[in-house]
N, C-alpha and C. Protein backbone atom coordinates (compact mmCIF):
# COMPACT_ATOMS: atom_id res chain seq x y z
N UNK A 1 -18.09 -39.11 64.86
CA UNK A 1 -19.17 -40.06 64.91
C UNK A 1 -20.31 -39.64 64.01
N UNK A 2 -21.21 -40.36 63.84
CA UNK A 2 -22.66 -40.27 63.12
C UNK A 2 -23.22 -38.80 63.81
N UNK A 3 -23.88 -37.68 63.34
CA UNK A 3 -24.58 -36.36 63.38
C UNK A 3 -25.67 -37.39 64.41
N UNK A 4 -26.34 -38.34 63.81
CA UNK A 4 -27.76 -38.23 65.05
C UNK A 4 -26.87 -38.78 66.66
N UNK A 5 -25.92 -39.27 66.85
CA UNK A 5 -25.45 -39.95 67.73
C UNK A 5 -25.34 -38.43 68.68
N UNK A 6 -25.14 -37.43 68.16
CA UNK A 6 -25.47 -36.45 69.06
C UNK A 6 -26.80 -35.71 69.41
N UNK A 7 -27.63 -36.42 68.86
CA UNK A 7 -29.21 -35.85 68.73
C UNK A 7 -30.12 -37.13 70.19
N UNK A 8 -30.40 -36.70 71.06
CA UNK A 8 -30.81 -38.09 71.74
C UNK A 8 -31.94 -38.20 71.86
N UNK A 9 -32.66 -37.16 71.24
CA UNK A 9 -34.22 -37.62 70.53
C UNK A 9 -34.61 -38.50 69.74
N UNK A 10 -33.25 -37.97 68.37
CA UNK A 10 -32.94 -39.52 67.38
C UNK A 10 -32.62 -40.30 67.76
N UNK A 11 -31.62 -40.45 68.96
CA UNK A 11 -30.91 -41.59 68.97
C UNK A 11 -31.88 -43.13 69.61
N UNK A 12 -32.95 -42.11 70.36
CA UNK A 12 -34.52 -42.48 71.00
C UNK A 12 -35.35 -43.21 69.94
N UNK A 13 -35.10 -42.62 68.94
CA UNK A 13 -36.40 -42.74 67.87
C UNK A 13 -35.83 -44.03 66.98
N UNK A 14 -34.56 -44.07 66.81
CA UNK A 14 -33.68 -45.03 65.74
C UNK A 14 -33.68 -46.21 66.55
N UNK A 15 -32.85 -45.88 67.78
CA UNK A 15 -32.68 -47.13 68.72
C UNK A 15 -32.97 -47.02 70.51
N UNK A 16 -34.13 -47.48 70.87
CA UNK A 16 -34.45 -46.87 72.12
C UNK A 16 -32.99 -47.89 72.69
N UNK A 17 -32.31 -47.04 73.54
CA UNK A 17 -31.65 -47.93 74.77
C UNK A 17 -30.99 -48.51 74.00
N UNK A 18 -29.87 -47.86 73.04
CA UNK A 18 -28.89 -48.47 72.07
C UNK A 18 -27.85 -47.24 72.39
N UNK A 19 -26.86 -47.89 72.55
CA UNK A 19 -25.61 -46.21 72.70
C UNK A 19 -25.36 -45.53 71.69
N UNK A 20 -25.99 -45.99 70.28
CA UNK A 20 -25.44 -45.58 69.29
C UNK A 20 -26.30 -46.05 68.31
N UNK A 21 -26.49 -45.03 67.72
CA UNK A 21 -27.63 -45.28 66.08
C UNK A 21 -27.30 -46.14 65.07
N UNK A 22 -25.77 -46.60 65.14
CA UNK A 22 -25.31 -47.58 64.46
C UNK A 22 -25.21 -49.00 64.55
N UNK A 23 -25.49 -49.35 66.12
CA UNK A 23 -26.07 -50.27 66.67
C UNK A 23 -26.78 -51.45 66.11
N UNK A 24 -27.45 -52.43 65.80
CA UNK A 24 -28.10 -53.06 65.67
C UNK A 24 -29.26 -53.29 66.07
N UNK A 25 -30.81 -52.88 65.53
CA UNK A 25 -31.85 -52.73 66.59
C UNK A 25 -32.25 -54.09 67.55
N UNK A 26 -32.48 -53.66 68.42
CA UNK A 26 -32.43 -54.60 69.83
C UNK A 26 -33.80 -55.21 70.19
N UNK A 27 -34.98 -54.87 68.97
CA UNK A 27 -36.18 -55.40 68.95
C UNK A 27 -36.49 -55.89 67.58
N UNK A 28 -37.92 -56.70 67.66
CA UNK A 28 -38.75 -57.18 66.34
C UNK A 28 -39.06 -55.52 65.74
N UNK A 29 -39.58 -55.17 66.85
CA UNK A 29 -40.19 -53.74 66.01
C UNK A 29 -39.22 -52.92 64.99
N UNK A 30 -38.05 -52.94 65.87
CA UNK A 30 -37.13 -52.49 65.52
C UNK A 30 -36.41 -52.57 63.74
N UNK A 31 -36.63 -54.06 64.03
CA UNK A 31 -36.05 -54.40 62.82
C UNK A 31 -36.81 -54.68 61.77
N UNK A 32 -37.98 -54.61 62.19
CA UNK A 32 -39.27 -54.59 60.92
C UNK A 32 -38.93 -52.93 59.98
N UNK A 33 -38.67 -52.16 61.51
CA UNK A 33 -38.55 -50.43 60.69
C UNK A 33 -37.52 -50.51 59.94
N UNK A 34 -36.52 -51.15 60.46
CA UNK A 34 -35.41 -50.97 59.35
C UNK A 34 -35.66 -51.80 58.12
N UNK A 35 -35.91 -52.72 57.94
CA UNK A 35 -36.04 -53.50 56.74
C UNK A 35 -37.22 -52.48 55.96
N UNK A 36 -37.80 -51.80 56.39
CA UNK A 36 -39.14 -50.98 55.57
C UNK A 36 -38.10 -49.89 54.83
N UNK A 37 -37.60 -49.35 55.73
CA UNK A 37 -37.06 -48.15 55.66
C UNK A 37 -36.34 -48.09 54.78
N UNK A 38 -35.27 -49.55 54.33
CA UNK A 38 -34.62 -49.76 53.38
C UNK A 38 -35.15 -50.20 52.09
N UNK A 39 -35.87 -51.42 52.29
CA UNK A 39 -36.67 -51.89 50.98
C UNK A 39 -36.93 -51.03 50.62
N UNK A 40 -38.41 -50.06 51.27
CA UNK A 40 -39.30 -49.96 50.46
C UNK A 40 -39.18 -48.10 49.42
N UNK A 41 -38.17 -47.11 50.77
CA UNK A 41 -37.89 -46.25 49.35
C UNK A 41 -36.68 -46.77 48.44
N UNK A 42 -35.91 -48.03 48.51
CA UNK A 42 -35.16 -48.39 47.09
C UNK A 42 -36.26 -48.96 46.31
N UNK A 43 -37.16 -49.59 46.66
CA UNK A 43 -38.59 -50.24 45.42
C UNK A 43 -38.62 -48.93 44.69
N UNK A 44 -39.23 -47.91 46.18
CA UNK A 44 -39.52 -46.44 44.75
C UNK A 44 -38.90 -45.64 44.09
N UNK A 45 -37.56 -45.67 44.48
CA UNK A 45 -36.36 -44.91 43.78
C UNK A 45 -36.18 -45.43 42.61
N UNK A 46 -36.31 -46.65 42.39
CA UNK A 46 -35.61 -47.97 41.44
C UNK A 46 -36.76 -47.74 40.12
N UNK A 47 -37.65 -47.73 41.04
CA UNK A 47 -39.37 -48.21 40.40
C UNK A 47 -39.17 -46.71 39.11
N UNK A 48 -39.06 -45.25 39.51
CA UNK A 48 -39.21 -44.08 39.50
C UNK A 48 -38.13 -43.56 38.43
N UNK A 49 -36.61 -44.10 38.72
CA UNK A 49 -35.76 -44.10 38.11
C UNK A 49 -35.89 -44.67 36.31
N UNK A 50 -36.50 -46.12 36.95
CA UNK A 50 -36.82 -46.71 35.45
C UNK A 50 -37.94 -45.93 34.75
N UNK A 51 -38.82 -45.78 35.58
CA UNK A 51 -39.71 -45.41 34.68
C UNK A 51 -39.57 -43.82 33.79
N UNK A 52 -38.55 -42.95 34.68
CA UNK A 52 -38.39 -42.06 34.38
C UNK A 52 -37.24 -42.33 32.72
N UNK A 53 -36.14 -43.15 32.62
CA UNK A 53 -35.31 -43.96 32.16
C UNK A 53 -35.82 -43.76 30.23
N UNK A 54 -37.21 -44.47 30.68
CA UNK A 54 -38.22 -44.49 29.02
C UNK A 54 -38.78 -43.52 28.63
N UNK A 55 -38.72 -42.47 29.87
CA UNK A 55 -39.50 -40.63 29.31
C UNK A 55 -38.81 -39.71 29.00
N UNK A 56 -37.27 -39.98 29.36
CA UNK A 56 -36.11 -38.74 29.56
C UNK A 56 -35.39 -39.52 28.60
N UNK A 57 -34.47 -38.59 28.10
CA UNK A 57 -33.70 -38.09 27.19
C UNK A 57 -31.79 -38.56 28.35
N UNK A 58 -30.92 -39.26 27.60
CA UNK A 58 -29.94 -39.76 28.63
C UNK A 58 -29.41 -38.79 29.11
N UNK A 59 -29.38 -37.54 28.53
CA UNK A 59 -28.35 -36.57 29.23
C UNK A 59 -29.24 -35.89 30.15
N UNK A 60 -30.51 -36.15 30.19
CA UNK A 60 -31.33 -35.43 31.32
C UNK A 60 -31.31 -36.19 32.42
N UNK A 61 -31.10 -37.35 32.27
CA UNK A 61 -30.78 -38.56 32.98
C UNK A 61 -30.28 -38.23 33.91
N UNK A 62 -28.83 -38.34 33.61
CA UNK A 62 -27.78 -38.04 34.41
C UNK A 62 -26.87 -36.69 34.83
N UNK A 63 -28.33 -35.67 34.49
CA UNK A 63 -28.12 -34.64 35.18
C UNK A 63 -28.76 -34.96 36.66
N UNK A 64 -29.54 -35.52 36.53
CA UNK A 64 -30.27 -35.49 37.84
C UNK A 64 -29.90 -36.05 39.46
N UNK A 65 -28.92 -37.21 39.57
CA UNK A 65 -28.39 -37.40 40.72
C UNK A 65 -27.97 -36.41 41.23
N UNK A 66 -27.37 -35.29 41.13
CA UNK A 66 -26.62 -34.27 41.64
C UNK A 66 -27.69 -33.47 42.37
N UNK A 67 -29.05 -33.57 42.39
CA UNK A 67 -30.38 -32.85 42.96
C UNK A 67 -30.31 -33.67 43.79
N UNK A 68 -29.71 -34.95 44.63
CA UNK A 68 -30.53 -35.72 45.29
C UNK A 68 -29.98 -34.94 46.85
N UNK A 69 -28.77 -34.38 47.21
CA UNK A 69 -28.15 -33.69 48.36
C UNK A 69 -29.07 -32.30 48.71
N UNK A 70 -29.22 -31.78 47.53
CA UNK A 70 -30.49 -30.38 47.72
C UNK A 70 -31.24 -30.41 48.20
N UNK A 71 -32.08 -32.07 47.40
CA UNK A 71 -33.60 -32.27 47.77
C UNK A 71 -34.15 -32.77 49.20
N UNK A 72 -32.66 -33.85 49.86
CA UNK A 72 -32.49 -33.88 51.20
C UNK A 72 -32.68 -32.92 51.91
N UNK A 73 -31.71 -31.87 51.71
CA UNK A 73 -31.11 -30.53 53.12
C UNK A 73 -32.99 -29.72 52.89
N UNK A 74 -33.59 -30.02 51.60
CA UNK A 74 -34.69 -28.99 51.45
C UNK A 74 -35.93 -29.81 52.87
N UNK A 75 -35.74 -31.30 52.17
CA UNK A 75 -36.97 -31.98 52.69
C UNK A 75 -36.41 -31.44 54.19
N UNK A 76 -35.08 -31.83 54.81
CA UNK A 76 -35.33 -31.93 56.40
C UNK A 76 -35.61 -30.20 56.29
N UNK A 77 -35.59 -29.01 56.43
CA UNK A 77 -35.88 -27.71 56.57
C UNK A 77 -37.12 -28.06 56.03
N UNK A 78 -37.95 -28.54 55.25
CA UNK A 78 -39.35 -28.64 55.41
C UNK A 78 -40.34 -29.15 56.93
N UNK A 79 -39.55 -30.64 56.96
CA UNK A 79 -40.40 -31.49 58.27
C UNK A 79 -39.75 -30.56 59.46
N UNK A 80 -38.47 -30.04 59.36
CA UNK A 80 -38.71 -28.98 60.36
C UNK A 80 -39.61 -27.97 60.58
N UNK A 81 -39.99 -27.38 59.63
CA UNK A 81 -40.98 -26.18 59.60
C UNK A 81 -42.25 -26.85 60.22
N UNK A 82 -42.58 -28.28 59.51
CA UNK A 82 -44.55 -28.60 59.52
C UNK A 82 -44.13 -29.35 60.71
N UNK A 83 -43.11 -29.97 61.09
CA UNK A 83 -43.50 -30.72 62.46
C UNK A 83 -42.51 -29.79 63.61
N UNK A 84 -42.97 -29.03 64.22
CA UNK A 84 -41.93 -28.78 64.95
C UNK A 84 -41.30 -29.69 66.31
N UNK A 85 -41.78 -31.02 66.61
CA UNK A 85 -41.45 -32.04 67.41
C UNK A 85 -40.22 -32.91 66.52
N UNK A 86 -39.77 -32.48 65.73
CA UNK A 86 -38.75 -33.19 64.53
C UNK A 86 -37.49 -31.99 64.88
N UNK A 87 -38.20 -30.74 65.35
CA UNK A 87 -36.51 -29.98 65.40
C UNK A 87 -35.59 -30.16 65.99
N UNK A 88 -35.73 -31.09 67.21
CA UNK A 88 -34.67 -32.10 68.35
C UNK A 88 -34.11 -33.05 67.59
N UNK A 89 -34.43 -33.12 66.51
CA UNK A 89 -34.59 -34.61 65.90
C UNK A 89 -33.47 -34.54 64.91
N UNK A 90 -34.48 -33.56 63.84
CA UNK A 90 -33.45 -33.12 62.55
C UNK A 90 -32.14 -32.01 62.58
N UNK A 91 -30.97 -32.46 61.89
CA UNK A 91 -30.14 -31.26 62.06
C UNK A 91 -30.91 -30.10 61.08
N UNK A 92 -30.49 -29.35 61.42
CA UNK A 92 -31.29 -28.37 60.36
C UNK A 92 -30.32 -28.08 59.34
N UNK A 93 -30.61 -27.68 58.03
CA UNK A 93 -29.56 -27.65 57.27
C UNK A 93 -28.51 -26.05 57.65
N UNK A 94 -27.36 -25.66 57.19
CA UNK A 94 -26.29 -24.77 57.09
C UNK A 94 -26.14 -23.84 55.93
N UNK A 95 -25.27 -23.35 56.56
CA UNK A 95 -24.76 -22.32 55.28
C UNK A 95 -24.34 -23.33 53.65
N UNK A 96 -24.10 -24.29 54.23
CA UNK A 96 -24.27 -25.60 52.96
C UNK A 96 -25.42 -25.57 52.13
N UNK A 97 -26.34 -24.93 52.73
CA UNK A 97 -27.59 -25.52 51.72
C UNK A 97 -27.42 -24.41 50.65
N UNK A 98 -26.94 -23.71 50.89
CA UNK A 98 -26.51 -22.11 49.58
C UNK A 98 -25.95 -22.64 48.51
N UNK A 99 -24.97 -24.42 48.89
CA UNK A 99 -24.28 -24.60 47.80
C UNK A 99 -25.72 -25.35 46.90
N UNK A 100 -26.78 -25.46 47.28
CA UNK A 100 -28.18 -25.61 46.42
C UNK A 100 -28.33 -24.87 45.22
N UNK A 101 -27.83 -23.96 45.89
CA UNK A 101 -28.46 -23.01 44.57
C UNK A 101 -27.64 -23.09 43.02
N UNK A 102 -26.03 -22.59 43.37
CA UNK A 102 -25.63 -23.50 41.81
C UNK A 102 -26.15 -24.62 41.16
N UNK A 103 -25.79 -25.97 42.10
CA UNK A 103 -26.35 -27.10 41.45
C UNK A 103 -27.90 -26.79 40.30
N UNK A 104 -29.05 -26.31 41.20
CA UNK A 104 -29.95 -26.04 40.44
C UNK A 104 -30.12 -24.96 39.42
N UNK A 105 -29.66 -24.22 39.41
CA UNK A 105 -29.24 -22.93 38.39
C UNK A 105 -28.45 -24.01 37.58
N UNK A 106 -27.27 -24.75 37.31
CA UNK A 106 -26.54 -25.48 36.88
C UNK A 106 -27.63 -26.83 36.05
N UNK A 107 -28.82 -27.31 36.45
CA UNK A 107 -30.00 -27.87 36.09
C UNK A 107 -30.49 -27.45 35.51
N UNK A 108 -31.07 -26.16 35.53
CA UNK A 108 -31.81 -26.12 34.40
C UNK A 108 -31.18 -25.33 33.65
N UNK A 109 -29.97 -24.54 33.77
CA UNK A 109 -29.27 -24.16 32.75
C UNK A 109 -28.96 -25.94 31.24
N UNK A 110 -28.49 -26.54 32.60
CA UNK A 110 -28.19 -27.94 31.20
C UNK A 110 -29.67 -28.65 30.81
N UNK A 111 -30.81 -27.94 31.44
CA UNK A 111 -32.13 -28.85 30.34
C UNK A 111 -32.24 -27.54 29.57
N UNK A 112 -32.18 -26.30 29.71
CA UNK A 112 -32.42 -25.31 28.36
C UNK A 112 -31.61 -26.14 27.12
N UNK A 113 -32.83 -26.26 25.87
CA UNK A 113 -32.89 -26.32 24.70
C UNK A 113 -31.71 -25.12 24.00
């Protein structure tokens, strides 16, 4: 099953009184969060991407998706650290997050000139 479906802090926070995070939210509120949650970081991904698109160089380009799994496992081990009411919440990252470190060694090895 889904990682938060075993978290029932998340499963609280995603869908109060839903058996399952995959659920369909069962309120207005509900579904206002999700429609935010989705729109509005694809506006800034999209927004960020392009703009980045006209400053970068193509092969710097498409080095960069491969940071986006790092930058995840980093952010949740961050909001774990500053919120500690999120550690019920968030899985914390694993011995997985070690595979971070190639990828980025592997980054800026391919932007060295």
């Amino acid at each position: 099953g889904v990682a938060g479906n075993q978290s029932v802090p998340f499963r609280a926070a995603a869908c109060d009184g839903c058996a399952s995070v995959t659920a369909p939210p069962n309120s207005s509120l509900g579904w206002m969060a999700l429609i935010f949650y989705t729109v509005v970081p694809t506006m800034i991904c999209q927004s960020l991407t392009t703009w980045a698109a006209k400053h970068a160089e193509p092969s710097m380009m498409a080095m960069f998706p491969v940071l986006q799994p790092v930058a995840s496992a980093s952010l949740s081990w961050i909001l774990r650290l500053a919120a500690p009411s999120l550690r019920d919440t968030l899985l914390p990252p694993q011995w997985n997050m070690l595979g971070g470190l190639p990828v980025v060694l592997g980054l800026w090895l391919g932007a060295q000139e």
